[in-house]
N, C-alpha and C. Protein backbone atom coordinates (compact mmCIF):
# COMPACT_ATOMS: atom_id res chain seq x y z
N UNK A 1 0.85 -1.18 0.00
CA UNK A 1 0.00 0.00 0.00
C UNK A 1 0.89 1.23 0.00
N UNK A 2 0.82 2.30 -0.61
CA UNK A 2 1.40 3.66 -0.89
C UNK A 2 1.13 4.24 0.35
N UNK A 3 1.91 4.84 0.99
CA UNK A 3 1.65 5.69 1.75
C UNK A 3 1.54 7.12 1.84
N UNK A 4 0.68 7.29 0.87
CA UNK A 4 0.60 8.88 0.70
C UNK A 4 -0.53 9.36 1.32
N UNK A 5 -0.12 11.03 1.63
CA UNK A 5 -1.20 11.34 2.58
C UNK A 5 -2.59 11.86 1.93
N UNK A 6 -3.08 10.94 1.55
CA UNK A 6 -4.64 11.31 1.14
C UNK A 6 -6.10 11.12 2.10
N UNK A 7 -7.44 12.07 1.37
CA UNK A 7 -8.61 12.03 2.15
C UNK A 7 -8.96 10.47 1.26
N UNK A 8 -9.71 10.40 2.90
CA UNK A 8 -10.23 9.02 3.20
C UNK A 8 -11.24 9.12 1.75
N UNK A 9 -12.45 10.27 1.60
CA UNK A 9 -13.09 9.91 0.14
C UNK A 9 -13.08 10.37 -1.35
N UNK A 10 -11.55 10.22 -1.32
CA UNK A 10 -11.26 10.37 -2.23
C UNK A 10 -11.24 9.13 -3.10
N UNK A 11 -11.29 8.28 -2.24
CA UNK A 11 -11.42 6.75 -3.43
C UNK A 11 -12.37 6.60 -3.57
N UNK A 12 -13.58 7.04 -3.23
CA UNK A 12 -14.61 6.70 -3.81
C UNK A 12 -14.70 6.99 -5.67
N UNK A 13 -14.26 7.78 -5.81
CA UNK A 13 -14.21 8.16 -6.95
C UNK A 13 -13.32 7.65 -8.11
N UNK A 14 -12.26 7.28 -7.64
CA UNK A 14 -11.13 6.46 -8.22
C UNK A 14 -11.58 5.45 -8.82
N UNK A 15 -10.69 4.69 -9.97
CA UNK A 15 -11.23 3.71 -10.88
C UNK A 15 -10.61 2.18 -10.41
N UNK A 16 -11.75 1.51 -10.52
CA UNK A 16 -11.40 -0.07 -9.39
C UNK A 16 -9.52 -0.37 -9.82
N UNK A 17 -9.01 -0.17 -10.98
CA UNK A 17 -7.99 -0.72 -11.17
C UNK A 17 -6.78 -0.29 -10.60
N UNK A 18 -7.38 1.36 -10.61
CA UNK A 18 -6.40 2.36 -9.50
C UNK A 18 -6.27 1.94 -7.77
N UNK A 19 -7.69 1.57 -7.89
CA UNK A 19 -8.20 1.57 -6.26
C UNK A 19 -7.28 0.29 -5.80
N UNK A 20 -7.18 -0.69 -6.64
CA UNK A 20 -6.66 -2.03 -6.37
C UNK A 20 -5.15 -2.22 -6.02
N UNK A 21 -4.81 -1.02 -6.93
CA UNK A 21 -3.43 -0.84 -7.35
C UNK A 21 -2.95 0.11 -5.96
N UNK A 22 -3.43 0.93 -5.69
CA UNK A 22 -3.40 1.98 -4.38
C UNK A 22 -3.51 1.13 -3.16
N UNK A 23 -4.16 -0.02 -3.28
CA UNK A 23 -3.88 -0.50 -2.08
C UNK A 23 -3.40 -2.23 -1.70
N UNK A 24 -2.54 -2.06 -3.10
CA UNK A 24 -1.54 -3.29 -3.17
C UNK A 24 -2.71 -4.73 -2.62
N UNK A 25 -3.73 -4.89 -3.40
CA UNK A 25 -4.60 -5.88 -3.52
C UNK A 25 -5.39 -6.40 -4.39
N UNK A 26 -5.96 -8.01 -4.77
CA UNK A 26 -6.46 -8.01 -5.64
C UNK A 26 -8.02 -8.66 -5.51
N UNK A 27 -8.68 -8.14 -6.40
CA UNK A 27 -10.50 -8.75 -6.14
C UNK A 27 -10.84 -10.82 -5.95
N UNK A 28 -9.64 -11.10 -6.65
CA UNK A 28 -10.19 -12.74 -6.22
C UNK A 28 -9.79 -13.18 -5.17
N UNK A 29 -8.49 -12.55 -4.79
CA UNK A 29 -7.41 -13.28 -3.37
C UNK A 29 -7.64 -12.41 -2.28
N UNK A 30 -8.20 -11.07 -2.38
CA UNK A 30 -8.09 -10.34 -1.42
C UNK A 30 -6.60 -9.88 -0.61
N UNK A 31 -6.19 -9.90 0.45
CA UNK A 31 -4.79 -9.52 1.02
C UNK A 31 -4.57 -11.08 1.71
N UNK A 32 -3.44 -11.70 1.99
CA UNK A 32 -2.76 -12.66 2.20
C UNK A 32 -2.71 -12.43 3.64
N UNK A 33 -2.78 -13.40 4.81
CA UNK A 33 -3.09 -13.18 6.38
C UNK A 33 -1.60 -12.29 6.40
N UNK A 34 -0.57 -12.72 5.65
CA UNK A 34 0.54 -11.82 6.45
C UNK A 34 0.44 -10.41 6.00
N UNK A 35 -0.08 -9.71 4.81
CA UNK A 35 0.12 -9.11 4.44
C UNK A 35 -1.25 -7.83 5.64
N UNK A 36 -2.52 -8.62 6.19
CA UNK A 36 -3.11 -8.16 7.11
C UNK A 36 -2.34 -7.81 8.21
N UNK A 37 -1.66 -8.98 8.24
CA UNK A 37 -0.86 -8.75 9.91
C UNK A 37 -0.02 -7.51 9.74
N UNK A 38 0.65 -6.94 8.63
CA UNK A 38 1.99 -5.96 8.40
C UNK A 38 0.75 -5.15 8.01
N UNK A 39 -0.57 -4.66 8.16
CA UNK A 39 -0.59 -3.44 7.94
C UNK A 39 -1.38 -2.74 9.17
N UNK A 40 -1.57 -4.08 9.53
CA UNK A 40 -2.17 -3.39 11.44
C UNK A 40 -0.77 -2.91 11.95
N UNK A 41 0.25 -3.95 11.82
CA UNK A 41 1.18 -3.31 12.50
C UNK A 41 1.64 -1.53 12.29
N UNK A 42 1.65 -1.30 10.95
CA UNK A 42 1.74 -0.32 10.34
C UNK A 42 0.32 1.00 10.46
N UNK A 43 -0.52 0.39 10.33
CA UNK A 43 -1.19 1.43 10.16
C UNK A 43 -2.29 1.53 11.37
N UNK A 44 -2.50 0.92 12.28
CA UNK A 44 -3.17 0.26 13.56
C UNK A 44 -4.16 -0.49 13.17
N UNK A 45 -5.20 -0.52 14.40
CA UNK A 45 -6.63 -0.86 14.33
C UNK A 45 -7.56 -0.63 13.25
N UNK A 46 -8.64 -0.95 13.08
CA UNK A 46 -9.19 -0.56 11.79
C UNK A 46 -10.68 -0.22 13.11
N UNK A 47 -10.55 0.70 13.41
CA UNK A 47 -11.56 1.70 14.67
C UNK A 47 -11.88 2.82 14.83
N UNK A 48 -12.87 2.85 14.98
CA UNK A 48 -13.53 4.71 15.14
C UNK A 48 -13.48 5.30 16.50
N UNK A 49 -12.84 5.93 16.72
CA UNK A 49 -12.85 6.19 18.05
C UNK A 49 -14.12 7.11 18.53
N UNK A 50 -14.94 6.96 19.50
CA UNK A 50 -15.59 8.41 19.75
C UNK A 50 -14.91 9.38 20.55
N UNK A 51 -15.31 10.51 20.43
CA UNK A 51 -14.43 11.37 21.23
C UNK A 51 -15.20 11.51 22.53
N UNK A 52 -15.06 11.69 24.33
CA UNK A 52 -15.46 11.68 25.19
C UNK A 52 -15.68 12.84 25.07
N UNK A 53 -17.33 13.81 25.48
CA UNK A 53 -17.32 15.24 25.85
C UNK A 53 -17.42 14.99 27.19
N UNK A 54 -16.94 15.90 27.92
CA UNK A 54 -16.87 16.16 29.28
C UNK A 54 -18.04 17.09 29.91
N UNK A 55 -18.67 17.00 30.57
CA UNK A 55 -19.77 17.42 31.28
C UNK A 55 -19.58 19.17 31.29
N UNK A 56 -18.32 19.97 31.64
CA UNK A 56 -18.24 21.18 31.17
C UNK A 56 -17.98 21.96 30.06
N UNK A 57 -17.59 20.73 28.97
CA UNK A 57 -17.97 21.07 27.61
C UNK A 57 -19.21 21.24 27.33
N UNK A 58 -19.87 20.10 27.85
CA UNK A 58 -21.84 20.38 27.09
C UNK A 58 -22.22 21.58 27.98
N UNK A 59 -21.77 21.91 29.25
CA UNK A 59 -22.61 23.34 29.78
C UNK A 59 -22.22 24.48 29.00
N UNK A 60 -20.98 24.68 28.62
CA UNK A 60 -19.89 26.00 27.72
C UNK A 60 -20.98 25.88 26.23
N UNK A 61 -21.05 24.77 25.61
CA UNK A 61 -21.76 25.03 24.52
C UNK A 61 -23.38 25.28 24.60
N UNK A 62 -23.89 25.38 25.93
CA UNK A 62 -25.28 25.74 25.73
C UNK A 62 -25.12 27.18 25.80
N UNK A 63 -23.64 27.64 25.56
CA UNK A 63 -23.99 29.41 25.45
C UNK A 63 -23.56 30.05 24.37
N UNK A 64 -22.90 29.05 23.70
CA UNK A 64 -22.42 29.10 22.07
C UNK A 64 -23.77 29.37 21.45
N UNK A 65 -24.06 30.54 21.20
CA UNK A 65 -25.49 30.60 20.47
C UNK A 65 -26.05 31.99 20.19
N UNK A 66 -26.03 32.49 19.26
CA UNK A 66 -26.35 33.98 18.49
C UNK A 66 -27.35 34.07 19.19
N UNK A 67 -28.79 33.52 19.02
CA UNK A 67 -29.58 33.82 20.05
C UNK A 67 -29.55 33.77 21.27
N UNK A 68 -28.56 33.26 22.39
CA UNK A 68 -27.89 33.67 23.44
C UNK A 68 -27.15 34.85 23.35
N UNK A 69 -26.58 35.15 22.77
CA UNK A 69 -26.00 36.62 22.90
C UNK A 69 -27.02 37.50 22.79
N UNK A 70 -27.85 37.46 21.71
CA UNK A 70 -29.23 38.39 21.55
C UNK A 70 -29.32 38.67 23.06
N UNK A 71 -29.97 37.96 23.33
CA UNK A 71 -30.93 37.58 25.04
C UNK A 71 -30.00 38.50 25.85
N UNK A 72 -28.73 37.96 25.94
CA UNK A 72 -27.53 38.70 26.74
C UNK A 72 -27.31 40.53 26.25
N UNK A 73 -27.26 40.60 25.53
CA UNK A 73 -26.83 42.36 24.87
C UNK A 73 -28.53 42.67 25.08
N UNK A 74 -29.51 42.21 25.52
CA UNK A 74 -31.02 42.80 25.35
C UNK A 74 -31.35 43.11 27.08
N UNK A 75 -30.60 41.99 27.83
CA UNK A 75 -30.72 41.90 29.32
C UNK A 75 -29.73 43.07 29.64
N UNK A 76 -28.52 42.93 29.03
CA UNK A 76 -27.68 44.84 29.62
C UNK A 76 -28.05 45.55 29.10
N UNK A 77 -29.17 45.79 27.87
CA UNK A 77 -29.30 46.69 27.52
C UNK A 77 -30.45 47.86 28.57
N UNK A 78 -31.76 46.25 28.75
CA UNK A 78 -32.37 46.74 29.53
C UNK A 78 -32.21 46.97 31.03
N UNK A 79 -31.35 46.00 31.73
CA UNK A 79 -30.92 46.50 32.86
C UNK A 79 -30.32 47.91 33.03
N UNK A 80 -29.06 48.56 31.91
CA UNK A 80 -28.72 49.70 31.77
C UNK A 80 -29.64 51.29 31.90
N UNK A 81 -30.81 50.45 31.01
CA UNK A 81 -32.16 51.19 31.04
C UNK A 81 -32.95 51.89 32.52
N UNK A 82 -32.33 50.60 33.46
CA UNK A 82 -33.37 50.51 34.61
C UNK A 82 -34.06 49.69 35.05
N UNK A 83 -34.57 48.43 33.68
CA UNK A 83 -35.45 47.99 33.99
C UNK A 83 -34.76 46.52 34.83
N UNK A 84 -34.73 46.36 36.11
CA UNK A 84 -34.16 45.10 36.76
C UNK A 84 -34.59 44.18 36.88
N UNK A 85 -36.46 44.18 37.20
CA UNK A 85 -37.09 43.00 37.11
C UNK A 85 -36.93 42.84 35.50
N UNK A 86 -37.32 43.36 34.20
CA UNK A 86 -37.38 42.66 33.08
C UNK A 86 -35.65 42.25 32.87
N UNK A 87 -34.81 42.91 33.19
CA UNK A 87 -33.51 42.04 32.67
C UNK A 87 -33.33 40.52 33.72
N UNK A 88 -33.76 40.98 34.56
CA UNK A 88 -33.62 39.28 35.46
C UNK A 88 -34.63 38.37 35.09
N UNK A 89 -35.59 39.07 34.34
CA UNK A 89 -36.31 37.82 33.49
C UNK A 89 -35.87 37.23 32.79
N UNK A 90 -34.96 38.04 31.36
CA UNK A 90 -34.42 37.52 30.42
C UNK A 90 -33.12 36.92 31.02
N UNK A 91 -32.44 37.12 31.99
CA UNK A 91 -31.02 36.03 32.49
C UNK A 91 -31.79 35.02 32.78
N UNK A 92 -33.31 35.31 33.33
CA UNK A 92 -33.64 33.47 33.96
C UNK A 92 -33.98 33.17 32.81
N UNK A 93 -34.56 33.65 31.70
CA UNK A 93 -34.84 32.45 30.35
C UNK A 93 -33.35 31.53 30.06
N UNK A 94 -32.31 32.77 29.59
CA UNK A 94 -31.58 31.99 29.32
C UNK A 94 -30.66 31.32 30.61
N UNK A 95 -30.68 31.22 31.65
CA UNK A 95 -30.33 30.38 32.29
C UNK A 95 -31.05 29.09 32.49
N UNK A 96 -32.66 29.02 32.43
CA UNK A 96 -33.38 28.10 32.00
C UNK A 96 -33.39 26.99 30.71
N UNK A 97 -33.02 28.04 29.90
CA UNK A 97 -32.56 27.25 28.52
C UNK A 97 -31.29 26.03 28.63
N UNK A 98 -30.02 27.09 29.24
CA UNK A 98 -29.01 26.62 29.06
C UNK A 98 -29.32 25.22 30.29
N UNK A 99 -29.61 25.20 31.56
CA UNK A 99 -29.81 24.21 31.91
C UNK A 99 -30.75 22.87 31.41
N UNK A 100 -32.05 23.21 31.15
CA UNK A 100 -32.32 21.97 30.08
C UNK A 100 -31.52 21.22 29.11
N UNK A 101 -31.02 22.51 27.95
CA UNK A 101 -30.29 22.57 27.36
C UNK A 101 -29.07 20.93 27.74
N UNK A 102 -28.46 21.34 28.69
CA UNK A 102 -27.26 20.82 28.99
C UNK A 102 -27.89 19.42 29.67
N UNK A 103 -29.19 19.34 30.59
CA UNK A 103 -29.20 17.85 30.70
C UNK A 103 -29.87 17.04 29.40
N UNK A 104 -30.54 17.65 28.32
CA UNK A 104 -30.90 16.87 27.36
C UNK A 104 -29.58 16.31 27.06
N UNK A 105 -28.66 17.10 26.79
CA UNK A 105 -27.04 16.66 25.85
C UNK A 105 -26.60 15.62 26.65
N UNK A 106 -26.38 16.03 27.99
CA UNK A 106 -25.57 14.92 28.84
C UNK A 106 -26.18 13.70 29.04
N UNK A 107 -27.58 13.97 28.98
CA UNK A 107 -28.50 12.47 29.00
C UNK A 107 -27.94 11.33 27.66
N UNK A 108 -28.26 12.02 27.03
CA UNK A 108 -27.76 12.07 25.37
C UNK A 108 -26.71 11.04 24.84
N UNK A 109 -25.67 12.05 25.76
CA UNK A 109 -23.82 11.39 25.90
C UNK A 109 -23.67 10.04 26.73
N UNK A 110 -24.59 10.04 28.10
CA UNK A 110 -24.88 8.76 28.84
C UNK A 110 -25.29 8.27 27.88
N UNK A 111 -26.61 7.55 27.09
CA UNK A 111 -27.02 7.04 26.16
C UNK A 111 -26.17 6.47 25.33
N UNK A 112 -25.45 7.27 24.37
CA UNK A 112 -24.59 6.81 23.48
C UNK A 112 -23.89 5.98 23.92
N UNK A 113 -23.01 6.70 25.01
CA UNK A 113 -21.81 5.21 25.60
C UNK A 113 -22.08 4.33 26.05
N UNK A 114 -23.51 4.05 26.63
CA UNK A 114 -24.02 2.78 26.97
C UNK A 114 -24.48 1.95 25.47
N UNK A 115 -24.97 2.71 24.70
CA UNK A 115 -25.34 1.95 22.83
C UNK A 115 -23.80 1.45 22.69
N UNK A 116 -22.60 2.37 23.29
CA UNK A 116 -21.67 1.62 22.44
C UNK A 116 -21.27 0.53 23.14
N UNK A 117 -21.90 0.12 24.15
CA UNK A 117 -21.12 -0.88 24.61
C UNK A 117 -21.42 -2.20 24.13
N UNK A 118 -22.66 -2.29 23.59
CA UNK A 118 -23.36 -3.14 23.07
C UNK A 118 -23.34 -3.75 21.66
N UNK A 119 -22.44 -2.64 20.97
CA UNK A 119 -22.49 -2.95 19.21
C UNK A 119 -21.26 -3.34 19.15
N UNK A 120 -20.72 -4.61 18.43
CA UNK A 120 -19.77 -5.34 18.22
C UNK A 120 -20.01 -5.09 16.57
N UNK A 121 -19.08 -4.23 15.91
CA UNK A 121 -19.32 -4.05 14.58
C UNK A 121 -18.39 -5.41 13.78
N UNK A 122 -18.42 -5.64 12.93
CA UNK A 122 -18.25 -6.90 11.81
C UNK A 122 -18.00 -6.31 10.70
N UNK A 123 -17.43 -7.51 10.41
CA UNK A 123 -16.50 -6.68 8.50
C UNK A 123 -16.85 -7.98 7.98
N UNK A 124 -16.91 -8.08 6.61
CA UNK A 124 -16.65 -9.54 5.58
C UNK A 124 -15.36 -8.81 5.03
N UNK A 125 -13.85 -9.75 5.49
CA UNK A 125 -12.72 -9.98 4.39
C UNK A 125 -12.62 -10.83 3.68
N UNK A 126 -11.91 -10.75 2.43
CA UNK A 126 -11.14 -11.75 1.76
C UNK A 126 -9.91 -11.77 2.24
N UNK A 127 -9.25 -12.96 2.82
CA UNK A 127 -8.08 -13.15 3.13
C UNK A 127 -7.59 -14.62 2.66
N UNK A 128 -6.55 -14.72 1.85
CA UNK A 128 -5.99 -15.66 1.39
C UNK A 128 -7.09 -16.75 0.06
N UNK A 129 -7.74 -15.65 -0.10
CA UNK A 129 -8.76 -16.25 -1.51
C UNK A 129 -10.30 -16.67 -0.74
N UNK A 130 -10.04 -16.41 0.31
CA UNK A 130 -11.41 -17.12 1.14
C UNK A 130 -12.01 -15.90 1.94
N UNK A 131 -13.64 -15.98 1.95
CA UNK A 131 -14.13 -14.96 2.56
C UNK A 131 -14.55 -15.30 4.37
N UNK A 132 -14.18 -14.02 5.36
CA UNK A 132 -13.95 -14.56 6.26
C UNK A 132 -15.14 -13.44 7.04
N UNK A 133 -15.91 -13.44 8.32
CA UNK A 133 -16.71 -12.37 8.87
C UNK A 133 -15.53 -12.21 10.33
N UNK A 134 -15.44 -11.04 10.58
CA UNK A 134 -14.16 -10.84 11.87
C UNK A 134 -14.50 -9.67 12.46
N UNK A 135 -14.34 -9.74 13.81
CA UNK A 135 -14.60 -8.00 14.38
C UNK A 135 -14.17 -7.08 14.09
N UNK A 136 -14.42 -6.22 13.29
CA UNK A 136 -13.45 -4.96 13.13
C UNK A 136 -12.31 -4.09 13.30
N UNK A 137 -12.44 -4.48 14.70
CA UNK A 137 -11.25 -4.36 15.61
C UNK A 137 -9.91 -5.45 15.35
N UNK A 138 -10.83 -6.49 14.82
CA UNK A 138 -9.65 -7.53 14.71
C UNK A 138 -8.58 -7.07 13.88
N UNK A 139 -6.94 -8.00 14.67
CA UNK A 139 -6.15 -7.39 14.05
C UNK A 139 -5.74 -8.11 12.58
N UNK A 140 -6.60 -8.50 12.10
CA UNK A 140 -6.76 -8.98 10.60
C UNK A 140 -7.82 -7.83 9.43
N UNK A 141 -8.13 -7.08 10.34
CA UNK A 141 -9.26 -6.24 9.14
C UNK A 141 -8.39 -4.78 9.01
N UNK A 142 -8.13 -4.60 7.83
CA UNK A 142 -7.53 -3.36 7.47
C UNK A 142 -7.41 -3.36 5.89
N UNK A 143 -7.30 -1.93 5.55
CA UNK A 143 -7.64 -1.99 4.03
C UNK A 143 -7.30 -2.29 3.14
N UNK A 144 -7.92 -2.33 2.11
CA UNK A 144 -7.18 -3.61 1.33
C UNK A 144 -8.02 -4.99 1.22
């Protein structure tokens, strides 16, 4: 396999003979067990990692929000004004928001990592002319 630094979909587009050729394999034999084994070594796992958000990431992004700033520049505007009960209205909306806000997400994030614990993803290879089903993770599935 070439090791050049290319996007992952860019082969979609590429022509099967290129594609075959790019990744030092062929459609009846597939890759040879050793030739699997030397490209995990080389290139790792064949895995998606998720990325962990952290509980003060999802609160910081419930304030990432144009219409949060609105709310915010409308609450100093009117507090500036005088008006104290209506600007402490508009801080409790959006403090209301942002807390829902943040346990929908975190509920969310619990959820997911419990789904992932459960999905054991699967590949069909060809390895050594024969078609094989293997965990993904296994260190036999890599491209090619």
């Amino acid at each position: 396999m070439k090791t050049e630094s290319t996007g992952m979909f860019q082969y979609a587009a590429l022509p099967e003979e290129e594609l075959l050729e790019h990744f030092d394999t062929s459609l009846p034999d597939g890759l040879s067990s050793q030739q699997g084994e030397e490209r995990i070594a080389t290139a790792g796992y064949n895995e998606i990692t998720a990325i962990s958000v952290l509980w003060w990431e999802i609160a910081i992004r419930q304030f990432r929000s144009a219409f949060i700033y609105l709310l915010l520049v409308a609450a100093v505007i009117v507090f500036a004004v005088g008006e104290y009960f209506d600007a402490g209205i508009i801080l409790g909306f959006v403090l209301i928001n942002a807390v829902l806000g943040f346990y929908q997400e975190y509920k969310s994030e619990q959820a997911l990592r419990a789904l992932q614990q459960f999905i054991t993803q699967r590949s069909r290879v060809k390895r050594d002319s024969r078609w094989h089903t293997i965990d993904s993770r296994n260190r036999r599935c890599r491209a090619g």
